[in-house]
PDB file of N, CA and C in Angstrom:
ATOM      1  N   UNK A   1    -119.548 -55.069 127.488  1.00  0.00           N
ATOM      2  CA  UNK A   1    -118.762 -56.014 128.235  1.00  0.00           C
ATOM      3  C   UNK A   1    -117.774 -55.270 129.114  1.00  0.00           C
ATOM      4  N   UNK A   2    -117.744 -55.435 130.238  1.00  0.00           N
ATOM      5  CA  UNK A   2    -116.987 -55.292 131.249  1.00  0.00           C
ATOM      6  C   UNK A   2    -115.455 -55.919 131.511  1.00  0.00           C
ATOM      7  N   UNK A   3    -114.434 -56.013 130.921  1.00  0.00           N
ATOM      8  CA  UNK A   3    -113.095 -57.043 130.925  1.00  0.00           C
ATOM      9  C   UNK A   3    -112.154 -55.762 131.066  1.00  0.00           C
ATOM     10  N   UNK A   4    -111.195 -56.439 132.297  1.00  0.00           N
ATOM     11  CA  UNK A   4    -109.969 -56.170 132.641  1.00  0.00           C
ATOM     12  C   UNK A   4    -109.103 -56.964 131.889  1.00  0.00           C
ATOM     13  N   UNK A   5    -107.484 -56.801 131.950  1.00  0.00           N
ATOM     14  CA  UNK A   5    -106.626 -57.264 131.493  1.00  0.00           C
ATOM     15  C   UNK A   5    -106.224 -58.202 132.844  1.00  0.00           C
ATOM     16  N   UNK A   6    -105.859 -59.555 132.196  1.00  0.00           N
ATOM     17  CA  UNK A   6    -105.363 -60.405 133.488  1.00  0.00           C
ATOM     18  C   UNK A   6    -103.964 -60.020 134.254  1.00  0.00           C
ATOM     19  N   UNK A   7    -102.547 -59.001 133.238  1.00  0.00           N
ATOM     20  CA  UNK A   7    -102.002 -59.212 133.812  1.00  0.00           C
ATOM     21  C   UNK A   7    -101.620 -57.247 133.848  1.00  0.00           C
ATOM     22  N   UNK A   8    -100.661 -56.653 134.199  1.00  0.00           N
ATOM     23  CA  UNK A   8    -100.143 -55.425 134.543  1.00  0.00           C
ATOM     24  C   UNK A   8     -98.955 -55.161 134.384  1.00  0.00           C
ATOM     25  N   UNK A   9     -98.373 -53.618 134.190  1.00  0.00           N
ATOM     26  CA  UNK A   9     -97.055 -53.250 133.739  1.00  0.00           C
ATOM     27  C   UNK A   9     -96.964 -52.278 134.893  1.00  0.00           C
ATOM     28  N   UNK A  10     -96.120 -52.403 135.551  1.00  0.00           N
ATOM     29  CA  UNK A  10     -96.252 -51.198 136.411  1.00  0.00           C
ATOM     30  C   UNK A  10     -94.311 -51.110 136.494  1.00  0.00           C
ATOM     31  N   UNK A  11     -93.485 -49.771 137.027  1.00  0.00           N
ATOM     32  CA  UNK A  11     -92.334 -49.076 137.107  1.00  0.00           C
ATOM     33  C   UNK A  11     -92.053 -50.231 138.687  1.00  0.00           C
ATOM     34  N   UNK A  12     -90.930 -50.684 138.768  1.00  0.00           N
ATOM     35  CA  UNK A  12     -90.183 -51.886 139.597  1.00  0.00           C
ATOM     36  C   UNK A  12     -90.562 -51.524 140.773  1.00  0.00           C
ATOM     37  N   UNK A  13     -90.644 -52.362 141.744  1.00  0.00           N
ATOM     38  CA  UNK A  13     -91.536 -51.641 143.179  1.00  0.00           C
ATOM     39  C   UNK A  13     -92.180 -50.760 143.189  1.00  0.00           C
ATOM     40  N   UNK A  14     -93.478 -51.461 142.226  1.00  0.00           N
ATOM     41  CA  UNK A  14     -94.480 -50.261 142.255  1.00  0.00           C
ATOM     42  C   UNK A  14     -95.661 -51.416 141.952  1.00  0.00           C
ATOM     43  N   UNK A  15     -96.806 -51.100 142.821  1.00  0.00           N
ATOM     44  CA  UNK A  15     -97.886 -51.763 142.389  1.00  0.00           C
ATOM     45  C   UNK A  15     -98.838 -51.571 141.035  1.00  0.00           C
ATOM     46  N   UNK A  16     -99.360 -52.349 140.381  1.00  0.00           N
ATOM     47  CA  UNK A  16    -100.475 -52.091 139.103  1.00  0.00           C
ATOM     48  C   UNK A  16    -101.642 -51.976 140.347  1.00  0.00           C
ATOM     49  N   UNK A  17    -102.591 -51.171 139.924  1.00  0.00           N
ATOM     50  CA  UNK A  17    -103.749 -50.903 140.429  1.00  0.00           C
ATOM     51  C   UNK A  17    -104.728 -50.581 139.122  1.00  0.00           C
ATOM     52  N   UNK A  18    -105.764 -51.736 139.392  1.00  0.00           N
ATOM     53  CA  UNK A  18    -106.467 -51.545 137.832  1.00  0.00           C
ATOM     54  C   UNK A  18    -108.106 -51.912 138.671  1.00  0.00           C
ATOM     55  N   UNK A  19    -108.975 -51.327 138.164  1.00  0.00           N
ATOM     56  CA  UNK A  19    -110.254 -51.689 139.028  1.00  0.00           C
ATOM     57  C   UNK A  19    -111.019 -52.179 138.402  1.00  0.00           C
ATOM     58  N   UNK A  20    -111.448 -53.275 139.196  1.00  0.00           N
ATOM     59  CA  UNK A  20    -112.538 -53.958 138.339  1.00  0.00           C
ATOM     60  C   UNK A  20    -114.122 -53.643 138.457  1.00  0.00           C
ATOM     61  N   UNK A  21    -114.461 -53.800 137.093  1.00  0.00           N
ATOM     62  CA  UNK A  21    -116.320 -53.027 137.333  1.00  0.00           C
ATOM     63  C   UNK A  21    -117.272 -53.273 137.657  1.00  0.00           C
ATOM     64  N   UNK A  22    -117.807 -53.205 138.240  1.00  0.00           N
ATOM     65  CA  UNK A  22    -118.944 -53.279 139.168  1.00  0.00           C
ATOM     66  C   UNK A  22    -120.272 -53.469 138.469  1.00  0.00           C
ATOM     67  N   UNK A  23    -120.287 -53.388 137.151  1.00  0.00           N
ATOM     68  CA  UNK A  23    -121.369 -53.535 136.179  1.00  0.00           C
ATOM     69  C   UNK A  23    -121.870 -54.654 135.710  1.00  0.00           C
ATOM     70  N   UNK A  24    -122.289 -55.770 136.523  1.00  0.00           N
ATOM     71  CA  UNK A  24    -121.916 -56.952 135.765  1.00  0.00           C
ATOM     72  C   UNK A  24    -123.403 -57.125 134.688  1.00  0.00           C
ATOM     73  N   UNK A  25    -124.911 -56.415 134.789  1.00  0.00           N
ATOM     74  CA  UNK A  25    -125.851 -56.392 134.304  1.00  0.00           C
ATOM     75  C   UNK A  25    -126.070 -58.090 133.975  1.00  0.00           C
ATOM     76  N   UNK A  26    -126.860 -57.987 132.476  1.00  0.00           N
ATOM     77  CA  UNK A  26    -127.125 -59.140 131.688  1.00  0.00           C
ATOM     78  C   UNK A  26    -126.264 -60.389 130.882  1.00  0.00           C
ATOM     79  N   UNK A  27    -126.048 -61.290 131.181  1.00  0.00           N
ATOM     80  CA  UNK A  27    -125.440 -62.328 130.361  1.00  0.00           C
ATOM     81  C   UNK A  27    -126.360 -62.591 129.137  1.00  0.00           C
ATOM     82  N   UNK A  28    -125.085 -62.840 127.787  1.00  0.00           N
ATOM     83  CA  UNK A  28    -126.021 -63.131 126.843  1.00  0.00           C
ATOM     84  C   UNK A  28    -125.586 -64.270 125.819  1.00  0.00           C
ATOM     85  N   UNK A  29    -126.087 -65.131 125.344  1.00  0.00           N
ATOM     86  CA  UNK A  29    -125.273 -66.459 124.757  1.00  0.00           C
ATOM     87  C   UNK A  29    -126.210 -65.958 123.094  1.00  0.00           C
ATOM     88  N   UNK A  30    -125.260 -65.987 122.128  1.00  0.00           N
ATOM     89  CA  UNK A  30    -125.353 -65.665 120.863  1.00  0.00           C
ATOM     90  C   UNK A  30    -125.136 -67.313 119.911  1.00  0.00           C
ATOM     91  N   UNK A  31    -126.055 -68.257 119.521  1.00  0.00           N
ATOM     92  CA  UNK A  31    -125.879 -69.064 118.498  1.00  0.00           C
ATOM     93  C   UNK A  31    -126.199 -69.116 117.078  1.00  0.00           C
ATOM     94  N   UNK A  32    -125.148 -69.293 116.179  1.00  0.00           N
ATOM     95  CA  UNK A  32    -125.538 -68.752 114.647  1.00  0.00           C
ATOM     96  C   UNK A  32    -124.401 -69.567 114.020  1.00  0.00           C
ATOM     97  N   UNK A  33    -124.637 -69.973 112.632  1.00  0.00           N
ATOM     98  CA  UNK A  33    -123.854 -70.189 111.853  1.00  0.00           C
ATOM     99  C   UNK A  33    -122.994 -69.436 110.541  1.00  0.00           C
ATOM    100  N   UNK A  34    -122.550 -69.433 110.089  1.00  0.00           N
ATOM    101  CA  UNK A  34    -122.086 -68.929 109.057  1.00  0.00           C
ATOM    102  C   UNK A  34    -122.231 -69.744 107.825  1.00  0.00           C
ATOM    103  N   UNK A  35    -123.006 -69.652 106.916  1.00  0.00           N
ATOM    104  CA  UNK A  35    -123.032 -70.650 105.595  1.00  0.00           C
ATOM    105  C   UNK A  35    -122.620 -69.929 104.365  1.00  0.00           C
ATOM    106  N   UNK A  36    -122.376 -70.584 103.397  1.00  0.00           N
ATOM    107  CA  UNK A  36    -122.444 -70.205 101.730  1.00  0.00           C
ATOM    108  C   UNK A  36    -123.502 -68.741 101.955  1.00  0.00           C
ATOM    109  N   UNK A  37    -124.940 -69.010 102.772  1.00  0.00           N
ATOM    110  CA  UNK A  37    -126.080 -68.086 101.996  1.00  0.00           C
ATOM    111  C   UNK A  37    -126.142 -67.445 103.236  1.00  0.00           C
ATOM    112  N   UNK A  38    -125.008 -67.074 104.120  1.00  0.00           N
ATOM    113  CA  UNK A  38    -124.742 -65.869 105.191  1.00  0.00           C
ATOM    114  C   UNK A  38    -125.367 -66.368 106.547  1.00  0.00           C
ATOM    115  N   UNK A  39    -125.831 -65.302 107.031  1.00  0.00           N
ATOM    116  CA  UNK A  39    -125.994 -65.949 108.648  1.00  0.00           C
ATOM    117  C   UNK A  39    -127.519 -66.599 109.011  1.00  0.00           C
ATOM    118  N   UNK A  40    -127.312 -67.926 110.031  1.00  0.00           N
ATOM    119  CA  UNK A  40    -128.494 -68.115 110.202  1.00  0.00           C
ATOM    120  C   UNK A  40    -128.638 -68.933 111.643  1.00  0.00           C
ATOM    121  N   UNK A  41    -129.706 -68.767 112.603  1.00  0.00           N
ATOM    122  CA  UNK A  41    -129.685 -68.258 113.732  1.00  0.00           C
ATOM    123  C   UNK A  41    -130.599 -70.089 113.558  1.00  0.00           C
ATOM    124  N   UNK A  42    -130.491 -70.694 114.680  1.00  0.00           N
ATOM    125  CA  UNK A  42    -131.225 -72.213 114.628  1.00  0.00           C
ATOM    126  C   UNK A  42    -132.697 -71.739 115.150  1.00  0.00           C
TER     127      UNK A  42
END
């Protein structure tokens, strides 16, 4: 995963410069439960 921080700390009149990545590849959606008898995927 590719994640920046939304916000920045930077020294008083001074800009944050933070770069964002260029990697965006594959999205992936993960569904599962958690039960009594551990994990299980529908």
């Amino acid at each position: 995963m590719n994640m920046t921080r939304r916000y920045g700390r930077a020294v008083p009149d001074q800009r944050v410069v933070e770069y964002i990545p260029s990697d965006y590849g594959s999205n992936y959606t993960l569904i599962a439960t958690l039960g009594l008898n551990g994990w299980q995927a529908p």
